[in-house]
PDB file of N, CA and C in Angstrom:
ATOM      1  N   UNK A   1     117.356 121.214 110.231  1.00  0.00           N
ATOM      2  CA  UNK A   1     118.564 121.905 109.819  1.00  0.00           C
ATOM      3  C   UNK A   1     118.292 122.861 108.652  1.00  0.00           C
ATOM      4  N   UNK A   2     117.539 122.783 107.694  1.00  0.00           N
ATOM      5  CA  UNK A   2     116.857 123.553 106.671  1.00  0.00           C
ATOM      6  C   UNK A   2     116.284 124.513 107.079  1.00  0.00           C
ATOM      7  N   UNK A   3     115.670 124.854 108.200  1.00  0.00           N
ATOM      8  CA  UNK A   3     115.520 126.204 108.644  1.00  0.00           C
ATOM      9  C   UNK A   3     116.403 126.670 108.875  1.00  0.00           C
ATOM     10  N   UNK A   4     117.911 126.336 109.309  1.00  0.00           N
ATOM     11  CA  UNK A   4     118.529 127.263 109.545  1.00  0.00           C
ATOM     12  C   UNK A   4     119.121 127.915 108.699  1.00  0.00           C
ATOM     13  N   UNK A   5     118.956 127.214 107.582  1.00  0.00           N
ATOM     14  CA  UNK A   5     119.772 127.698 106.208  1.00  0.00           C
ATOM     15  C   UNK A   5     118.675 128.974 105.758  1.00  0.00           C
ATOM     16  N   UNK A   6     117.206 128.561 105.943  1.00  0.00           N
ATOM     17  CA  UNK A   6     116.534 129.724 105.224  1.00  0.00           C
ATOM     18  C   UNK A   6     116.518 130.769 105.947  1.00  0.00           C
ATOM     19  N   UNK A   7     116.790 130.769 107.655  1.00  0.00           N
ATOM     20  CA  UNK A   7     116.546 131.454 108.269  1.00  0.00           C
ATOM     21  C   UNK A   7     117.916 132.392 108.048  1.00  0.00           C
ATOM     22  N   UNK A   8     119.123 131.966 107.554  1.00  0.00           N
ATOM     23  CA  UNK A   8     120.533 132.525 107.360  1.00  0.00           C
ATOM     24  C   UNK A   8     119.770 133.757 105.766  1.00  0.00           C
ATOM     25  N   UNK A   9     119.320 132.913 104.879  1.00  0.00           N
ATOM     26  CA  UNK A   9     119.099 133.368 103.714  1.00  0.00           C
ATOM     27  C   UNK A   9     118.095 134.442 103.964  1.00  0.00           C
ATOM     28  N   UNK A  10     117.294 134.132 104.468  1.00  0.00           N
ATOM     29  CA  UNK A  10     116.116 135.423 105.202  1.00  0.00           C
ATOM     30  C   UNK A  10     116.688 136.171 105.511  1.00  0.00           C
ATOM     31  N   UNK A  11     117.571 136.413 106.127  1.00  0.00           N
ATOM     32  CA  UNK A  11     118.547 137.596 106.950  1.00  0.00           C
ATOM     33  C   UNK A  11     119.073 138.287 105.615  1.00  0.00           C
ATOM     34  N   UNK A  12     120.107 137.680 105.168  1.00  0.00           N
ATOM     35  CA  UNK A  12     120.629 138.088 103.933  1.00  0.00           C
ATOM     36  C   UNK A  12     119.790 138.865 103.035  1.00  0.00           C
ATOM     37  N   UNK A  13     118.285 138.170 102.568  1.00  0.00           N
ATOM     38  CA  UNK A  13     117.251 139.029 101.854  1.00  0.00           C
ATOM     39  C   UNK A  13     117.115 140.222 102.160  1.00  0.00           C
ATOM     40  N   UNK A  14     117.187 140.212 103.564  1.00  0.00           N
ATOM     41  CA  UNK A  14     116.156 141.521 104.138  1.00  0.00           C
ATOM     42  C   UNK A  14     117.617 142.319 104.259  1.00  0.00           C
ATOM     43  N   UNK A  15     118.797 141.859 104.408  1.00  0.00           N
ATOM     44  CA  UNK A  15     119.823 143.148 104.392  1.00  0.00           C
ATOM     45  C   UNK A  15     119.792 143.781 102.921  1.00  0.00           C
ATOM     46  N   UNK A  16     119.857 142.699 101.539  1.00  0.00           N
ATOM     47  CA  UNK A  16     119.546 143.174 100.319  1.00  0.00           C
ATOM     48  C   UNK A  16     118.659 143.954 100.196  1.00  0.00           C
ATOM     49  N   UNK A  17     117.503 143.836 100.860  1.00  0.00           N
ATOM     50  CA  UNK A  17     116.581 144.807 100.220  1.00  0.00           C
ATOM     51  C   UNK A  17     116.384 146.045 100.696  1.00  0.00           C
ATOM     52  N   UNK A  18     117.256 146.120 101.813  1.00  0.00           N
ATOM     53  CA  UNK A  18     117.331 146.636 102.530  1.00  0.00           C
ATOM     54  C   UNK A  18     118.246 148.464 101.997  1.00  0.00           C
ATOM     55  N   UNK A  19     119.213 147.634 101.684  1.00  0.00           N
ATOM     56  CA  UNK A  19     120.356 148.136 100.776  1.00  0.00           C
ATOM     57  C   UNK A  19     120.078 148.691  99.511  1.00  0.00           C
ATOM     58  N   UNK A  20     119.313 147.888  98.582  1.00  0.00           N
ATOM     59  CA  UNK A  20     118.588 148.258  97.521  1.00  0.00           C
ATOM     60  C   UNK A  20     119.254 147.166  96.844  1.00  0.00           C
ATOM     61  N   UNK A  21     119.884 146.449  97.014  1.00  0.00           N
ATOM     62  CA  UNK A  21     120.659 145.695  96.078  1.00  0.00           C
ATOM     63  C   UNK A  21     120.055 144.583  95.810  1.00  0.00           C
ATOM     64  N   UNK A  22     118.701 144.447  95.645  1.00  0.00           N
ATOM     65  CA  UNK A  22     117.428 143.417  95.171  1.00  0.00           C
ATOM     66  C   UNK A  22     116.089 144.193  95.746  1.00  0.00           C
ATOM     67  N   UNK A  23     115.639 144.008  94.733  1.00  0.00           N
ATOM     68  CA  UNK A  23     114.034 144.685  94.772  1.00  0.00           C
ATOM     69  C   UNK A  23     112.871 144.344  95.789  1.00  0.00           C
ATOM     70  N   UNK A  24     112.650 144.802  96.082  1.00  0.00           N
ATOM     71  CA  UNK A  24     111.165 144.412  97.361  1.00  0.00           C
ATOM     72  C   UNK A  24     109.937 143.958  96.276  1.00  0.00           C
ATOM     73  N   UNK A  25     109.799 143.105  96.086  1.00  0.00           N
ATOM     74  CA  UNK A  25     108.706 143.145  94.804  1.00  0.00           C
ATOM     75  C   UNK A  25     108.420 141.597  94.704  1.00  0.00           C
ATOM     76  N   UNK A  26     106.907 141.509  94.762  1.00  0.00           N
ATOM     77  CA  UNK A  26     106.545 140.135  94.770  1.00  0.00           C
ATOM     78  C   UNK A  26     106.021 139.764  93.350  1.00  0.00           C
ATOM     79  N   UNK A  27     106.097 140.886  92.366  1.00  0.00           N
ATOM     80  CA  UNK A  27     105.248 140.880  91.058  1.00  0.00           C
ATOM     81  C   UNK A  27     106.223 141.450  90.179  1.00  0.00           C
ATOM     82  N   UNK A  28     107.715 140.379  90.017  1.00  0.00           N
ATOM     83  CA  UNK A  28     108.371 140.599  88.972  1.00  0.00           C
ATOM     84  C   UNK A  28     107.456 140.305  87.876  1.00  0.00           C
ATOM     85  N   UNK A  29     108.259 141.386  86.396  1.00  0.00           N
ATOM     86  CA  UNK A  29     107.456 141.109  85.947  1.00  0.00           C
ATOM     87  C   UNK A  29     107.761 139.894  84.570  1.00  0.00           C
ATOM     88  N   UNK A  30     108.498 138.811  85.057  1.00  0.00           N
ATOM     89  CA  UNK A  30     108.377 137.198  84.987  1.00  0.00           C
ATOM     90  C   UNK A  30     109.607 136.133  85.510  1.00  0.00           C
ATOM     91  N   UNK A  31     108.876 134.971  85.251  1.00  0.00           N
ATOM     92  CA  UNK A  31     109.735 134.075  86.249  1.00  0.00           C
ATOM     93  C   UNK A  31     109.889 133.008  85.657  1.00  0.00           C
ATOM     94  N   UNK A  32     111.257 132.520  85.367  1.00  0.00           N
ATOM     95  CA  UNK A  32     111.630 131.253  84.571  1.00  0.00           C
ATOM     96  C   UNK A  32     112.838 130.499  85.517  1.00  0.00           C
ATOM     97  N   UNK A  33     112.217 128.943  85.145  1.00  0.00           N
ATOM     98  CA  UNK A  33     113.056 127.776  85.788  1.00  0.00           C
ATOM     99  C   UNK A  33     114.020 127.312  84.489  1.00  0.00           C
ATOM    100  N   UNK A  34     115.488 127.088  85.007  1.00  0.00           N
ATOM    101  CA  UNK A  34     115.774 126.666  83.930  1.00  0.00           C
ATOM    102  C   UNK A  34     117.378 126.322  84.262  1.00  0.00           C
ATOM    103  N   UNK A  35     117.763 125.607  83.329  1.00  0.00           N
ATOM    104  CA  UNK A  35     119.244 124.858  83.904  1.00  0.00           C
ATOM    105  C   UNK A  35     120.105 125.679  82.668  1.00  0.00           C
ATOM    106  N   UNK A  36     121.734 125.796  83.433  1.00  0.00           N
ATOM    107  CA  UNK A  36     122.372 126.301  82.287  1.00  0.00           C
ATOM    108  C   UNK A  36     123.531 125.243  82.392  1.00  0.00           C
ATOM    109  N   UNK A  37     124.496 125.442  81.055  1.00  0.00           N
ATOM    110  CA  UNK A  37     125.401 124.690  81.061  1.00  0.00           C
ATOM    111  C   UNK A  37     127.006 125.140  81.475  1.00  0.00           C
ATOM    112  N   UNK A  38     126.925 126.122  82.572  1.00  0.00           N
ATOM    113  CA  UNK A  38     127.858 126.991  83.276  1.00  0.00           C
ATOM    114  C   UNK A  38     127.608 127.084  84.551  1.00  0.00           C
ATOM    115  N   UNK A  39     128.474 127.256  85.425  1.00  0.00           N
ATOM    116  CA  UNK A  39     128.186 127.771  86.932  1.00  0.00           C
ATOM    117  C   UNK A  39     127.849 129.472  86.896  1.00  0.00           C
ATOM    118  N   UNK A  40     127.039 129.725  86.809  1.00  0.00           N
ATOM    119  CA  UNK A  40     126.570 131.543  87.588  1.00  0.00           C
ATOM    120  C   UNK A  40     126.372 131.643  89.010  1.00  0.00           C
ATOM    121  N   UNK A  41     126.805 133.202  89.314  1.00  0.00           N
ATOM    122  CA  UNK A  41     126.165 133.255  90.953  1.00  0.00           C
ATOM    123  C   UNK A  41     125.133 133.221  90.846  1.00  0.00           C
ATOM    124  N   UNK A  42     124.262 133.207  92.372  1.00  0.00           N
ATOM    125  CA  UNK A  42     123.513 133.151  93.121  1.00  0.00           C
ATOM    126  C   UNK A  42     123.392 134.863  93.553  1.00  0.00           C
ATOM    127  N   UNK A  43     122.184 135.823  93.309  1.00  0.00           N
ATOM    128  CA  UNK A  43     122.462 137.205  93.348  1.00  0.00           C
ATOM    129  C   UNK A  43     122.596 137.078  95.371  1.00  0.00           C
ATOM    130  N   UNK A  44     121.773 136.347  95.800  1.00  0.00           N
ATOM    131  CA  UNK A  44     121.300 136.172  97.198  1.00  0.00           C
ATOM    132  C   UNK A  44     122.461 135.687  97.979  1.00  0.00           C
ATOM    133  N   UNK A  45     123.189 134.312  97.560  1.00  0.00           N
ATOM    134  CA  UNK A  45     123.835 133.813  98.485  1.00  0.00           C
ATOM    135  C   UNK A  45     125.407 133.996  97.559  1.00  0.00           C
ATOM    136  N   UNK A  46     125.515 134.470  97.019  1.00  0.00           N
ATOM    137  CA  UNK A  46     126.930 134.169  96.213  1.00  0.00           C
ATOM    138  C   UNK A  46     127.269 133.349  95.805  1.00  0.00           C
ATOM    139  N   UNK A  47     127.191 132.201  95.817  1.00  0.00           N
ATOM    140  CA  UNK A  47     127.733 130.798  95.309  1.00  0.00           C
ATOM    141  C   UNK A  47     126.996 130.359  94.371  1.00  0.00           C
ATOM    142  N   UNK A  48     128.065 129.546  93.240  1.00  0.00           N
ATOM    143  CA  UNK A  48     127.626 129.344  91.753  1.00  0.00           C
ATOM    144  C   UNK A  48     126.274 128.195  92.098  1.00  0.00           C
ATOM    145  N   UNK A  49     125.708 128.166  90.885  1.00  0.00           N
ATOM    146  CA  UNK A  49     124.327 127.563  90.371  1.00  0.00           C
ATOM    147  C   UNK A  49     125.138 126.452  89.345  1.00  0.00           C
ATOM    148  N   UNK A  50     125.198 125.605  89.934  1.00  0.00           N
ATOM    149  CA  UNK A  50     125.985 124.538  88.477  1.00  0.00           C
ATOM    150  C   UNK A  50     124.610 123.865  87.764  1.00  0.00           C
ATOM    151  N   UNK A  51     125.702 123.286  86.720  1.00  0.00           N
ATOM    152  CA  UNK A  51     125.020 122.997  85.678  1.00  0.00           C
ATOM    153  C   UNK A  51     123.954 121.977  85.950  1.00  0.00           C
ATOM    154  N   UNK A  52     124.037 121.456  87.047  1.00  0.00           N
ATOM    155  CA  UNK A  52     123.259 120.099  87.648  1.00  0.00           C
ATOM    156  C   UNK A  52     122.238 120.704  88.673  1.00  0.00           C
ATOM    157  N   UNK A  53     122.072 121.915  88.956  1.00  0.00           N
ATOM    158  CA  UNK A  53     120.825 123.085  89.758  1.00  0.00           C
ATOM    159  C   UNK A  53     120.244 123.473  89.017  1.00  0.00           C
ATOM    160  N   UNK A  54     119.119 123.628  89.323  1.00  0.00           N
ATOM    161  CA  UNK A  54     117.849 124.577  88.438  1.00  0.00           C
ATOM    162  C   UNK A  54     118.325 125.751  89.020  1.00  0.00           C
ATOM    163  N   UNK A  55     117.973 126.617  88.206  1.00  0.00           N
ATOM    164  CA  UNK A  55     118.132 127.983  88.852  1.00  0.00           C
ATOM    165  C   UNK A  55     116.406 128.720  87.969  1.00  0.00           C
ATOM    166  N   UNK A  56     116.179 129.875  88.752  1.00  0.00           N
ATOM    167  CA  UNK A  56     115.092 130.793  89.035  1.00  0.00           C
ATOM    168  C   UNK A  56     115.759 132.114  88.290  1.00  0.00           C
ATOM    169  N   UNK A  57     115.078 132.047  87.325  1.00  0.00           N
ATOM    170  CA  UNK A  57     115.642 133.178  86.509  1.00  0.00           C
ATOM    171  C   UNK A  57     114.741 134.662  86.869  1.00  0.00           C
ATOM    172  N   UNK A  58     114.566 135.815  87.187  1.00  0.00           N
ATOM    173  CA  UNK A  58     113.532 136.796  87.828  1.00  0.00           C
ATOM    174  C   UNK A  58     113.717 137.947  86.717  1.00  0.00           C
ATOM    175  N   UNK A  59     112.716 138.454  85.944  1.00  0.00           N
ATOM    176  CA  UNK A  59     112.665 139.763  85.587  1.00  0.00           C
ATOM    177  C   UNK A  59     112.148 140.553  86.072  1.00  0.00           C
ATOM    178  N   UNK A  60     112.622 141.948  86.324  1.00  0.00           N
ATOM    179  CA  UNK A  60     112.051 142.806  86.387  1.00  0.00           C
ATOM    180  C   UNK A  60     112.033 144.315  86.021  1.00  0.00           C
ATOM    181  N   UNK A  61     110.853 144.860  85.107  1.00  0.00           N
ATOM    182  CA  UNK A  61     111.111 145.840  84.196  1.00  0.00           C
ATOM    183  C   UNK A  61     110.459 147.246  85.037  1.00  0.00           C
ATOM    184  N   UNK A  62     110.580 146.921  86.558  1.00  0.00           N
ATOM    185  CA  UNK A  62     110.190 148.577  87.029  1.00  0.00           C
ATOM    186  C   UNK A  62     111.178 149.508  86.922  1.00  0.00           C
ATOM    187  N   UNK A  63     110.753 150.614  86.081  1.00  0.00           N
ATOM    188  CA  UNK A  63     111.724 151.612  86.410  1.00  0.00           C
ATOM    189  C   UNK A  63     112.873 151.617  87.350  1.00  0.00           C
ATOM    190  N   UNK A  64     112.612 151.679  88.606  1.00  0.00           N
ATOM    191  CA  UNK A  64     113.838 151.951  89.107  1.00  0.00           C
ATOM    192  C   UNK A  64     114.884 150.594  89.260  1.00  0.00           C
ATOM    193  N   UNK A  65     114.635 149.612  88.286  1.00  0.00           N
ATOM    194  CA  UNK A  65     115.707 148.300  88.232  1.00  0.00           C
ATOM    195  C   UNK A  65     115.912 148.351  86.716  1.00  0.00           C
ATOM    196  N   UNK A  66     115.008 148.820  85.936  1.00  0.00           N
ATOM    197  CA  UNK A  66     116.354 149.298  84.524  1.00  0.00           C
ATOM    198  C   UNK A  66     115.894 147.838  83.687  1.00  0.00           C
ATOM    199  N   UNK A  67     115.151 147.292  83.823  1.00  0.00           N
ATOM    200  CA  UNK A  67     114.773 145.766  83.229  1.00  0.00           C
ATOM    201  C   UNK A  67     115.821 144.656  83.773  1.00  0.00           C
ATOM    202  N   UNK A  68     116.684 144.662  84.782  1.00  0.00           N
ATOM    203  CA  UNK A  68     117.576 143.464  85.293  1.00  0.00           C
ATOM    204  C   UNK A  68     116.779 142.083  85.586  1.00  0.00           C
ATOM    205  N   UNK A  69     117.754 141.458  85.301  1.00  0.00           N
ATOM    206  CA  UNK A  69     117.627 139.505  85.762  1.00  0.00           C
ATOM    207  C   UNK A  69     117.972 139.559  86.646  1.00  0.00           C
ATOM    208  N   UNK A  70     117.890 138.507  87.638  1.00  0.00           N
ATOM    209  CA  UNK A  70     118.238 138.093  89.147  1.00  0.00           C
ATOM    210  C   UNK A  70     118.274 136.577  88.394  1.00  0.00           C
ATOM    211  N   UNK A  71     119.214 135.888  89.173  1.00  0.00           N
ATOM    212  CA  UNK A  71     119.062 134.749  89.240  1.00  0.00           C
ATOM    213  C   UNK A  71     119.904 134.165  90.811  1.00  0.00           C
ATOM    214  N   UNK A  72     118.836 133.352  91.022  1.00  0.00           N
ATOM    215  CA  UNK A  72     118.851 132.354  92.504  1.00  0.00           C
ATOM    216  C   UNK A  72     118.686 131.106  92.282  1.00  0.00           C
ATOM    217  N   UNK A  73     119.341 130.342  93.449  1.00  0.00           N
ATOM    218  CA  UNK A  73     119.196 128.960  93.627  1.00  0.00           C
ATOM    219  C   UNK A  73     117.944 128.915  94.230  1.00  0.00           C
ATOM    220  N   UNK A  74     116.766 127.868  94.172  1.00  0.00           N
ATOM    221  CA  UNK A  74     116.078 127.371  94.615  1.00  0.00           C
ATOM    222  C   UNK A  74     115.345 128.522  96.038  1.00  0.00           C
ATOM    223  N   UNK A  75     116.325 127.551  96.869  1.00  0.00           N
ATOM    224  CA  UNK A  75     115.935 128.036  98.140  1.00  0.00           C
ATOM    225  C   UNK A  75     116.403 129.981  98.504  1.00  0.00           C
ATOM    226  N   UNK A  76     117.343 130.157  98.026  1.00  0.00           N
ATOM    227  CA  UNK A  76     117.429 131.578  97.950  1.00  0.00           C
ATOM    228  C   UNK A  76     116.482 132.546  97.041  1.00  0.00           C
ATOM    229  N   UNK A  77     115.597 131.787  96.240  1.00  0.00           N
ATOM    230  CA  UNK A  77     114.190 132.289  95.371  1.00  0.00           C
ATOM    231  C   UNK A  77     113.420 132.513  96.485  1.00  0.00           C
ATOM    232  N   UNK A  78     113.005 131.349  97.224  1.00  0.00           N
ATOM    233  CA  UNK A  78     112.034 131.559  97.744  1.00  0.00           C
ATOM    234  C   UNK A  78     112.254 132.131  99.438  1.00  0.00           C
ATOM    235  N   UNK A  79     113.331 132.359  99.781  1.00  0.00           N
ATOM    236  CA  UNK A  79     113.966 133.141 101.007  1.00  0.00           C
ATOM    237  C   UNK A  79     113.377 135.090 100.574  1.00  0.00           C
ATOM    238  N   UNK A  80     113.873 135.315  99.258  1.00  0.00           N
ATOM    239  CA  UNK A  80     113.938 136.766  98.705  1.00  0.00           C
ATOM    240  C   UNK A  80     112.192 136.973  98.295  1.00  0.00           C
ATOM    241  N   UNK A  81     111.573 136.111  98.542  1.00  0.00           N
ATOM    242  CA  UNK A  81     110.052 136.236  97.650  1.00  0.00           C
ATOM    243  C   UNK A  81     110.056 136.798  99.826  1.00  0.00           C
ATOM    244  N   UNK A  82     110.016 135.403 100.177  1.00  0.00           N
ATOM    245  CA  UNK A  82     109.433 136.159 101.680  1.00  0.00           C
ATOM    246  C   UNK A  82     109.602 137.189 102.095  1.00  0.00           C
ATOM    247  N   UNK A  83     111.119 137.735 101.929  1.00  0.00           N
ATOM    248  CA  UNK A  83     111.329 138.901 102.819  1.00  0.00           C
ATOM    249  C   UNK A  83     110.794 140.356 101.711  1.00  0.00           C
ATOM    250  N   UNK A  84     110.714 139.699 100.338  1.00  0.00           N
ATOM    251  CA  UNK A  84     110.311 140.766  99.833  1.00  0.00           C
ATOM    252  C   UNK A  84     108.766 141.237  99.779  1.00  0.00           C
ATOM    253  N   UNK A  85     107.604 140.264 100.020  1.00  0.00           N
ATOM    254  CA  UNK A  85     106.232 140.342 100.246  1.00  0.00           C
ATOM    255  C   UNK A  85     106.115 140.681 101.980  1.00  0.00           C
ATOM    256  N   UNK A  86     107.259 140.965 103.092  1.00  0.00           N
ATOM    257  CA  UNK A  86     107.286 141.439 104.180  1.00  0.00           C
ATOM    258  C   UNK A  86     107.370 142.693 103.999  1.00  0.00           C
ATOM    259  N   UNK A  87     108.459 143.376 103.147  1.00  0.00           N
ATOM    260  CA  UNK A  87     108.668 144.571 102.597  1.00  0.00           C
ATOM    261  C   UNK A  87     107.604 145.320 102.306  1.00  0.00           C
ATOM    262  N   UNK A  88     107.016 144.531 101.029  1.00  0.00           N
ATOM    263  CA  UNK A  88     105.938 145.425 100.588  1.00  0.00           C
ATOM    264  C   UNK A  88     104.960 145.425 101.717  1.00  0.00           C
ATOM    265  N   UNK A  89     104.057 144.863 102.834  1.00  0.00           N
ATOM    266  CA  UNK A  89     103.330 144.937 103.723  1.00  0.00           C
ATOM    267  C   UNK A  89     103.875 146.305 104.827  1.00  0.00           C
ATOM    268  N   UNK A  90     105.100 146.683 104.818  1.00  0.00           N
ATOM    269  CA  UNK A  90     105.517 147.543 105.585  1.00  0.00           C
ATOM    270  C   UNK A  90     105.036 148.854 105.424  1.00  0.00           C
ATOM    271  N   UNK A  91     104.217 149.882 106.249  1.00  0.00           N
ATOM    272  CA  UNK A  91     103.589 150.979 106.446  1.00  0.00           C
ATOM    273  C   UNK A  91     105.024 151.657 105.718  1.00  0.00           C
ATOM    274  N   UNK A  92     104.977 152.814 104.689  1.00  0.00           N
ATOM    275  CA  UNK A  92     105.669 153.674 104.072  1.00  0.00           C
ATOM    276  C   UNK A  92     105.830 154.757 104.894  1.00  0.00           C
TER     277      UNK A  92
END
């Protein structure tokens, strides 16, 4: 049943990156685990990160993202890493 969830979240990635509305980039440039004491979204799936989830904090300072955070749940981290190291492999 967990594939189908990543396989939902995979889809979602690749329309984001698609869109521009998350970066194709496997070499943010850093990556922190870390719990907060608030619900935040999820940039990937929309739904809050409570206080009892780790969440995946993502920087990235390339030019064309302006230095923005991303933050994802777990499995929507590692859904957006795949489709985004598919991205970058794609002939320009």
């Amino acid at each position: 049943m967990a594939h189908v969830e990543l396989d939902r979240l995979r889809e979602l990635a690749r329309q984001f990156i698609a869109a521009g509305s998350l970066p194709a980039t496997t070499r943010p440039t850093s990556v922190e685990g870390r719990q907060f004491s608030r619900g935040i979204r999820c940039e990937l799936c929309g739904s809050f990160i409570w206080e009892d989830e780790f969440q995946y904090v993502v920087n990235i300072s390339e030019p064309a993202w302006a230095a923005q955070s991303f933050g994802f749940h777990f499995l929507c981290h590692a859904a957006w890493q795949l489709e985004a190291s598919a991205a970058e492999r794609k002939p320009q």
